[in-house]
N, C-alpha and C. Protein backbone atom coordinates (compact mmCIF):
# COMPACT_ATOMS: atom_id res chain seq x y z
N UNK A 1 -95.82 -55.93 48.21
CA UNK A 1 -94.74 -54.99 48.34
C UNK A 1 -94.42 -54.37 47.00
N UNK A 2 -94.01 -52.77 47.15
CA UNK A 2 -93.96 -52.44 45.61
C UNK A 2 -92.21 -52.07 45.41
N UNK A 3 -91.90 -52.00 44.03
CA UNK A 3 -90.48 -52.14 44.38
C UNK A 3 -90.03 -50.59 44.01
N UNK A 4 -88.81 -50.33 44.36
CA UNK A 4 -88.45 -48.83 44.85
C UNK A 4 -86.86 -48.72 44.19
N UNK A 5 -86.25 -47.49 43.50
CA UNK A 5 -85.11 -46.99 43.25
C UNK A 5 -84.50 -46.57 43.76
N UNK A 6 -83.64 -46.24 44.99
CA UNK A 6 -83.13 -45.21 45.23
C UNK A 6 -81.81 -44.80 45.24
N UNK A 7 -81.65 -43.40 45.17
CA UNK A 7 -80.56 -42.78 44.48
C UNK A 7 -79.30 -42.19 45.62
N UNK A 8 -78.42 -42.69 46.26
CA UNK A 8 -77.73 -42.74 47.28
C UNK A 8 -76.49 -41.86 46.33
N UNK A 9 -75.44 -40.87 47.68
CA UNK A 9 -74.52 -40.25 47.18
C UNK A 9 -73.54 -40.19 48.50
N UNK A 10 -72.37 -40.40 48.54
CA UNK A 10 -71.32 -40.12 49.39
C UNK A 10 -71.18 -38.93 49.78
N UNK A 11 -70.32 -38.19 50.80
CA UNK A 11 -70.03 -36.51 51.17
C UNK A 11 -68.58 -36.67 50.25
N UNK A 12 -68.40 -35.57 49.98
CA UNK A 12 -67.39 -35.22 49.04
C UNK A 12 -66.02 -35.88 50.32
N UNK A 13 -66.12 -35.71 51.67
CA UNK A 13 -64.53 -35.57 52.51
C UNK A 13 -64.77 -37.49 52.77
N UNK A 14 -65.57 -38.49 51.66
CA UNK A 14 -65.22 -39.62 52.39
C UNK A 14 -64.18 -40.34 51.88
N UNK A 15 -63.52 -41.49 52.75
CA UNK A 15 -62.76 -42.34 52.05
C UNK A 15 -63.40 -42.99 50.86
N UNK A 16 -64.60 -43.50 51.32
CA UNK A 16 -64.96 -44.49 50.03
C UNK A 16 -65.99 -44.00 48.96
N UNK A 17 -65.60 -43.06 47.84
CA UNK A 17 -66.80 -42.15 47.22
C UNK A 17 -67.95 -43.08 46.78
N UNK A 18 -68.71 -42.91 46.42
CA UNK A 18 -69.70 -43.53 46.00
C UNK A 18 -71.22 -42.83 45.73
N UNK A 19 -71.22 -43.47 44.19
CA UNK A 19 -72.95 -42.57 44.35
C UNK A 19 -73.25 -43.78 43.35
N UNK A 20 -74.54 -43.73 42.89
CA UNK A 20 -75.73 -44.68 42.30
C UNK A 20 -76.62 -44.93 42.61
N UNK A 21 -77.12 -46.19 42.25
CA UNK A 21 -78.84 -46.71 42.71
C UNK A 21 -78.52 -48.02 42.98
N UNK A 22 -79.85 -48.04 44.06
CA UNK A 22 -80.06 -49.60 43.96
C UNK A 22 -81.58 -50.28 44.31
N UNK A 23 -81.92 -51.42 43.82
CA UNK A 23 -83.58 -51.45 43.93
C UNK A 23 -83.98 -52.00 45.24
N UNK A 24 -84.87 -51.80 45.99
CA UNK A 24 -85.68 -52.49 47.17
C UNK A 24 -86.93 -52.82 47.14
N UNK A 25 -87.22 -53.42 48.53
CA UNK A 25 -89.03 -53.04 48.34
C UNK A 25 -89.40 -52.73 49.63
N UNK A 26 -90.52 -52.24 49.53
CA UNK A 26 -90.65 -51.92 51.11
C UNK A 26 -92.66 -51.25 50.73
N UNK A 27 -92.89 -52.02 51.72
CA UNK A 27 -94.38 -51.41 51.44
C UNK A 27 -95.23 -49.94 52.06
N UNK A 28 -94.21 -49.34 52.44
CA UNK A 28 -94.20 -47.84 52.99
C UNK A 28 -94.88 -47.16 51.46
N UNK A 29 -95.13 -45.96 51.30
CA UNK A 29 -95.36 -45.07 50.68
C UNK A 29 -94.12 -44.04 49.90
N UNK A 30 -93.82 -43.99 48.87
CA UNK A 30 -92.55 -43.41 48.63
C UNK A 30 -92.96 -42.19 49.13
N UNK A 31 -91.55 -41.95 49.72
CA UNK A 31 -91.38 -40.59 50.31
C UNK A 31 -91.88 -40.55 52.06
N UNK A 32 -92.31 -42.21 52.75
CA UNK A 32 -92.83 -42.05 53.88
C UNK A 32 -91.33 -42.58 54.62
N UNK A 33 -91.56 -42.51 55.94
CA UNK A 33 -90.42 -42.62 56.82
C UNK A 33 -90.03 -43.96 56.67
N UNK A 34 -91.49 -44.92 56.77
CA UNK A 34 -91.13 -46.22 56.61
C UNK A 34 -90.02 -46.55 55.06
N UNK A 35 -90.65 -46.19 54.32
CA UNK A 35 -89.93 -46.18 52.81
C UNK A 35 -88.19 -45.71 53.34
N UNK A 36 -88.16 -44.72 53.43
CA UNK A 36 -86.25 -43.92 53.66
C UNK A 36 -86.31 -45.01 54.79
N UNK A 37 -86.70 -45.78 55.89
CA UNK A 37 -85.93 -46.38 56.72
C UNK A 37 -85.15 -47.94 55.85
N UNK A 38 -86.76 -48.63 55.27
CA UNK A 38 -86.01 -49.72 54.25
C UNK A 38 -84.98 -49.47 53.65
N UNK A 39 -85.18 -48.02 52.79
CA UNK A 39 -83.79 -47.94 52.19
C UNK A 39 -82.72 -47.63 52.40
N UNK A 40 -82.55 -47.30 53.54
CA UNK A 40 -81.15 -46.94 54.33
C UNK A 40 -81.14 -48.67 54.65
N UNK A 41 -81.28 -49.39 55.15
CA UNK A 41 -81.39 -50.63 55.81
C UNK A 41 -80.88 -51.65 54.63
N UNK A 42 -81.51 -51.30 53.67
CA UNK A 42 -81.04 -52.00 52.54
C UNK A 42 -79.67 -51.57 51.96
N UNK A 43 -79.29 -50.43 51.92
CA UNK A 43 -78.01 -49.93 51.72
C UNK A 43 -77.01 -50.35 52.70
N UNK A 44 -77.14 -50.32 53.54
CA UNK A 44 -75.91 -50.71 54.67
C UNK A 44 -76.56 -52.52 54.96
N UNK A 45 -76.64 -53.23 53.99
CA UNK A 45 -76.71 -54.44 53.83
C UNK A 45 -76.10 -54.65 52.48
N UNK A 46 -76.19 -54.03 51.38
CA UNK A 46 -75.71 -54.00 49.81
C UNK A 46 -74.14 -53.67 50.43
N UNK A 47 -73.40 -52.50 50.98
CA UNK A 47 -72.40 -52.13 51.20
C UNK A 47 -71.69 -51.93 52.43
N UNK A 48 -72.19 -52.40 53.71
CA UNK A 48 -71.78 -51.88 54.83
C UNK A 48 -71.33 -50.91 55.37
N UNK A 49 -70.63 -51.18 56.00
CA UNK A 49 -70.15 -50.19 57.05
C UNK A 49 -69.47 -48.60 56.24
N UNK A 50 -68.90 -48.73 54.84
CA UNK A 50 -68.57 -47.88 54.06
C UNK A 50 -69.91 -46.91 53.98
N UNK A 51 -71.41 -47.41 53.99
CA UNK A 51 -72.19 -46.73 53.52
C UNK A 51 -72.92 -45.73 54.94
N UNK A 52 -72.25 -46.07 56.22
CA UNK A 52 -73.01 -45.39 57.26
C UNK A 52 -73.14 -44.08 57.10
N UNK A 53 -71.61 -43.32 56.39
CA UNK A 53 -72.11 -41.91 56.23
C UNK A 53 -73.11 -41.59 54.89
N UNK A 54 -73.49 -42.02 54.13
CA UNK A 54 -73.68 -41.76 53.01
C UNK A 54 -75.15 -41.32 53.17
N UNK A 55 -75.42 -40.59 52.25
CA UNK A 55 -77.22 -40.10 51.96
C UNK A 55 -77.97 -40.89 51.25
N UNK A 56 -79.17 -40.94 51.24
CA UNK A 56 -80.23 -41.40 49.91
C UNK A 56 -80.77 -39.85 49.85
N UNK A 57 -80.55 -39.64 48.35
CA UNK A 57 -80.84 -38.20 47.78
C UNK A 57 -82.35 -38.38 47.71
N UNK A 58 -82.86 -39.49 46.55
CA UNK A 58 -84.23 -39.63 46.43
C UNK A 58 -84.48 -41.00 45.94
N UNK A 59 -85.62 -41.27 46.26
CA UNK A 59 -86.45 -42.28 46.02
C UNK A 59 -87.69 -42.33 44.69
N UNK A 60 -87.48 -43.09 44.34
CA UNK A 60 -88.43 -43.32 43.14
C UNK A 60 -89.01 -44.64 42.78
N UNK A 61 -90.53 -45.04 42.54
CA UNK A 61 -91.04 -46.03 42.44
C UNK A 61 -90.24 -46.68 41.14
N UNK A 62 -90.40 -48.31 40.55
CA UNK A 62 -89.37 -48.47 39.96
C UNK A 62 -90.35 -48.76 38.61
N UNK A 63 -90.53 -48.08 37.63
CA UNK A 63 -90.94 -48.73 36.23
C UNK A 63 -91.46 -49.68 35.66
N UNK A 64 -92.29 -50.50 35.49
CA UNK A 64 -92.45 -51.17 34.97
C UNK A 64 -91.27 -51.58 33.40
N UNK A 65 -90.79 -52.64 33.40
CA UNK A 65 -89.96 -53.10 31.72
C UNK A 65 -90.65 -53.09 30.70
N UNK A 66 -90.56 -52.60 29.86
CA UNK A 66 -91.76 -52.67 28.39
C UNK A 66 -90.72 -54.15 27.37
N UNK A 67 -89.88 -54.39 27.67
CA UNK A 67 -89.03 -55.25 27.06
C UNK A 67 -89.36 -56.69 27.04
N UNK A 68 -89.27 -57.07 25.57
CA UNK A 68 -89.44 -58.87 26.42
C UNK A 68 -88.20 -59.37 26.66
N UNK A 69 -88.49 -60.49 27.30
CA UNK A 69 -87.06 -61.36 27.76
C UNK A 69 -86.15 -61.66 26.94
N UNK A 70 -86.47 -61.92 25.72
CA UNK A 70 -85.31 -62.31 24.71
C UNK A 70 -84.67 -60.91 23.76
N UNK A 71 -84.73 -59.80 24.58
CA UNK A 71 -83.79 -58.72 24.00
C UNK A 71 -84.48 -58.08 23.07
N UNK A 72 -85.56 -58.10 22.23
CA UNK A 72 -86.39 -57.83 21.36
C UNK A 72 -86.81 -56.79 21.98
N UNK A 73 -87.32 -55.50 20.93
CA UNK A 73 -87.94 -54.58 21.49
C UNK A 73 -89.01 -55.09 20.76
N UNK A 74 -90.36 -54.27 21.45
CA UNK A 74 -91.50 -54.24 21.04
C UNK A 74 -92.29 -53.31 19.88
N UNK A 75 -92.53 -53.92 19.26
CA UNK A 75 -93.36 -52.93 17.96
C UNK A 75 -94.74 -52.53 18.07
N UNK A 76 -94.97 -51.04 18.06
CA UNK A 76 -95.85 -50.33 18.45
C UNK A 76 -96.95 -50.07 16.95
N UNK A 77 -98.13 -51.13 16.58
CA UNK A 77 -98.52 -50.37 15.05
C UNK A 77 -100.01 -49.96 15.24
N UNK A 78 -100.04 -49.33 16.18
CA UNK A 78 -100.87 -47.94 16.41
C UNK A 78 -100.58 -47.09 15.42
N UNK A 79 -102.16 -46.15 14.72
CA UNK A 79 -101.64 -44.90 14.23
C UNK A 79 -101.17 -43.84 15.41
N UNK A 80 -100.18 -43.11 14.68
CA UNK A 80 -99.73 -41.94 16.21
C UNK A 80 -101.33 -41.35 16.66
N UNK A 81 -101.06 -40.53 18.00
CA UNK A 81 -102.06 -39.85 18.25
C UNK A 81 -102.48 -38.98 17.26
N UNK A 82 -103.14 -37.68 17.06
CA UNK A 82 -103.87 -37.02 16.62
C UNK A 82 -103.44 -35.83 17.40
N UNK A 83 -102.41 -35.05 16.62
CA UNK A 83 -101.98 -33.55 17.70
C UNK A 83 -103.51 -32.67 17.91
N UNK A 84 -103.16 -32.06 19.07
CA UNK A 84 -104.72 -31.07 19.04
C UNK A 84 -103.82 -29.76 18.63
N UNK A 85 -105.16 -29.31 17.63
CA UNK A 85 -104.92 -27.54 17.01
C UNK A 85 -105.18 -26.85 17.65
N UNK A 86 -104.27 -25.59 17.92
CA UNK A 86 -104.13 -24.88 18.61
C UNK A 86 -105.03 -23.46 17.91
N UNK A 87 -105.54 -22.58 18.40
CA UNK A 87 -105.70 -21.52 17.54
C UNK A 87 -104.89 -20.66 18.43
N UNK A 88 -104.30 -19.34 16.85
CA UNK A 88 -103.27 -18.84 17.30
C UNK A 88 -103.73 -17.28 17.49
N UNK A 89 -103.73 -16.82 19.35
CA UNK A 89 -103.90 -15.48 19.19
C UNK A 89 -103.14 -14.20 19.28
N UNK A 90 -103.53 -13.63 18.06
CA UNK A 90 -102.48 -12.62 17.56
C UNK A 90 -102.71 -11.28 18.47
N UNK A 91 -103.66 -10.68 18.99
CA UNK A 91 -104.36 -9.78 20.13
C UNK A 91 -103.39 -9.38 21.19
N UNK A 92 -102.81 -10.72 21.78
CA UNK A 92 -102.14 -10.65 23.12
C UNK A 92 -101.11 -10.37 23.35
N UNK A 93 -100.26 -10.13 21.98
CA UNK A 93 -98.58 -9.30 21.98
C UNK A 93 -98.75 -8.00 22.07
């Protein structure tokens, strides 16, 4: 199962506003029916009955963490890439 973001928003006329994210999984295809059904399913399990009117705007696969566990970022000592040169044509103005 791969894990999934999605980005839920309230209608402006509700009692209970609400917008954010929250993570799932669901082995659908992002953007397939199966995928939006998990995540509605999962939302009105995170929040209930408040969330029946609400939308999922969009869905997004979820990132991999580049972080380690103990708060440390990671040090990158690669030389940078190598920009590619452009040649510049003066002709086309």
């Amino acid at each position: 199962m791969t894990t999934y973001v999605a980005y839920y928003q309230s209608p402006a006329a509700a009692d209970v506003r609400g917008s954010g994210t929250f993570t799932f999984e669901s082995e659908g295809k992002a953007g397939s029916k199966i995928n939006q059904r998990d995540a509605r399913l999962k939302m009105l399990e995170l929040f209930g009955r408040d969330a029946v009117s609400w939308t999922i705007e969009r869905v997004e696969k979820k990132k991999a963490n580049n972080t380690i566990s103990d708060g440390q970022m990671t040090l990158d000592f690669r030389p940078p890439k190598a920009e590619r040169k452009r040649a510049v044509r003066k002709d086309w103005w």
